[in-house]
C-alpha atoms as a PDB file:
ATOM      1  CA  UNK A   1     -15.967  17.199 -14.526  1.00  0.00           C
ATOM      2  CA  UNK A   2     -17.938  13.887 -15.038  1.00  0.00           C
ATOM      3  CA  UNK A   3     -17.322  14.157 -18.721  1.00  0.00           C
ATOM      4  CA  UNK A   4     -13.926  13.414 -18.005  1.00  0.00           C
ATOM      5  CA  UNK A   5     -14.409  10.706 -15.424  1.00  0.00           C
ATOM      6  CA  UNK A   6     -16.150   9.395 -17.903  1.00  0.00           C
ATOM      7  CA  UNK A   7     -13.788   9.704 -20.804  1.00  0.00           C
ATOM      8  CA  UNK A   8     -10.873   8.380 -17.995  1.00  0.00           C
ATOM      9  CA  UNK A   9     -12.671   5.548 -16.309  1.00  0.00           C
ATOM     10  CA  UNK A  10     -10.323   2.681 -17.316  1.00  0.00           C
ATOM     11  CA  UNK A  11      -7.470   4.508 -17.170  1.00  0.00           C
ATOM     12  CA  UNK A  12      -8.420   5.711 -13.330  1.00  0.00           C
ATOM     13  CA  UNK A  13      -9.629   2.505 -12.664  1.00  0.00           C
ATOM     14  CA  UNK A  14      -6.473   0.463 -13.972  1.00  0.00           C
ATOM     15  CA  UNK A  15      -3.954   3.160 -11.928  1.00  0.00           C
ATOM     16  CA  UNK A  16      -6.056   2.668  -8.663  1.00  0.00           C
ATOM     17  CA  UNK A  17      -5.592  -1.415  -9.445  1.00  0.00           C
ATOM     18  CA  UNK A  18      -1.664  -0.739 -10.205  1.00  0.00           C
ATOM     19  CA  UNK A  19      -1.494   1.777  -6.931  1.00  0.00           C
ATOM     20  CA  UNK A  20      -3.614  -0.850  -4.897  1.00  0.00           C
ATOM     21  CA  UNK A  21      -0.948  -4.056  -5.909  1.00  0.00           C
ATOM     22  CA  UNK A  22       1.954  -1.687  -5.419  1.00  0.00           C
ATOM     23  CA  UNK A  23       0.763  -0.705  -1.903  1.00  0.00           C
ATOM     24  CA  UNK A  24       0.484  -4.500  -0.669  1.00  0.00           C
ATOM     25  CA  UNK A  25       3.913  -5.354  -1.918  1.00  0.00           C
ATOM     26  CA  UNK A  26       5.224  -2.674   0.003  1.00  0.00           C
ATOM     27  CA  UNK A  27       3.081  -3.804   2.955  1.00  0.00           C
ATOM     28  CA  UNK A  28       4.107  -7.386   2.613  1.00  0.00           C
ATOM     29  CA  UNK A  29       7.876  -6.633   2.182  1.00  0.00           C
ATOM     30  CA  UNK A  30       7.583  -4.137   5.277  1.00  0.00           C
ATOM     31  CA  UNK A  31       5.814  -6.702   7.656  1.00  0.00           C
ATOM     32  CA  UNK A  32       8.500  -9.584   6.253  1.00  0.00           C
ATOM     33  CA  UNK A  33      11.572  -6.991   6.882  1.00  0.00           C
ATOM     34  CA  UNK A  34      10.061  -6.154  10.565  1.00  0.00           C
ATOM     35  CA  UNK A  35       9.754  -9.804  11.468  1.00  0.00           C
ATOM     36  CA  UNK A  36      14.029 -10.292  10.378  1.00  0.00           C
ATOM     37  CA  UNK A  37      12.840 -11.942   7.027  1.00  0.00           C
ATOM     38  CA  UNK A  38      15.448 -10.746   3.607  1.00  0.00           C
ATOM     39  CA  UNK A  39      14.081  -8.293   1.456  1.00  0.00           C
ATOM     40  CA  UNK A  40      15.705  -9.947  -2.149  1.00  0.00           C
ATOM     41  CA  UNK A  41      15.110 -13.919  -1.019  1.00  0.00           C
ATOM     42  CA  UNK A  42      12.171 -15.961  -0.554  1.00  0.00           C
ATOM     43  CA  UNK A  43      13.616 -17.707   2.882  1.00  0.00           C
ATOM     44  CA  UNK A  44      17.069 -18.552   2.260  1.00  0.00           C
ATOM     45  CA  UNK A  45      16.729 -22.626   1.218  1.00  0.00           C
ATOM     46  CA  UNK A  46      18.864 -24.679   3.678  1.00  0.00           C
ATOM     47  CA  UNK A  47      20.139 -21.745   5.340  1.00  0.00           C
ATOM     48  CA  UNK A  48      21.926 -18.291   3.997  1.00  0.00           C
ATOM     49  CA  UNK A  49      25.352 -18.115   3.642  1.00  0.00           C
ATOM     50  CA  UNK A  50      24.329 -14.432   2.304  1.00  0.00           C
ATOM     51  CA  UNK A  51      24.774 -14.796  -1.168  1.00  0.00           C
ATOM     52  CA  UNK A  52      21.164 -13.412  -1.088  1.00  0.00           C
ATOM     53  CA  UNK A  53      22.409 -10.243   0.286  1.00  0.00           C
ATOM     54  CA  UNK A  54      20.582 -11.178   3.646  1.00  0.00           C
ATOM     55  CA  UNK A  55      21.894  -9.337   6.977  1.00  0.00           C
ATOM     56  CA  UNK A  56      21.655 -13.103   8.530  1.00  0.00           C
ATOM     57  CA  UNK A  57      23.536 -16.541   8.545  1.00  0.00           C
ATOM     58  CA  UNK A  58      20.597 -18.552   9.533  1.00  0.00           C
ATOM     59  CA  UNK A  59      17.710 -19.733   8.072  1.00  0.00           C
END
């Protein structure tokens, strides 16, 4: 078993980073969706008009 942890390492170690930066995107784009933000946009510049795909007409 530690043989191949130890053959693995950077490929376990690289995965958990990939799993790690995929789990706080989700997080972030949860917490943004929860608190009415858009899930495609970053804030809707001088108000939506939805061309974003935003749910909202207001900034």
């Amino acid at each position: 078993m530690l043989s191949f942890l130890a053959a693995n390492l950077s490929t376990i170690v690289v995965g958990a980073a990939v799993f790690g930066l995929v789990g706080l995107s989700l997080r972030a784009t949860i917490r943004g969706l929860k608190s009415g933000k858009c899930a495609g946009c970053k804030g809707c510049p001088g108000g939506c008009s939805g061309q974003c795909g935003c749910h909202h007409t207001g900034p």
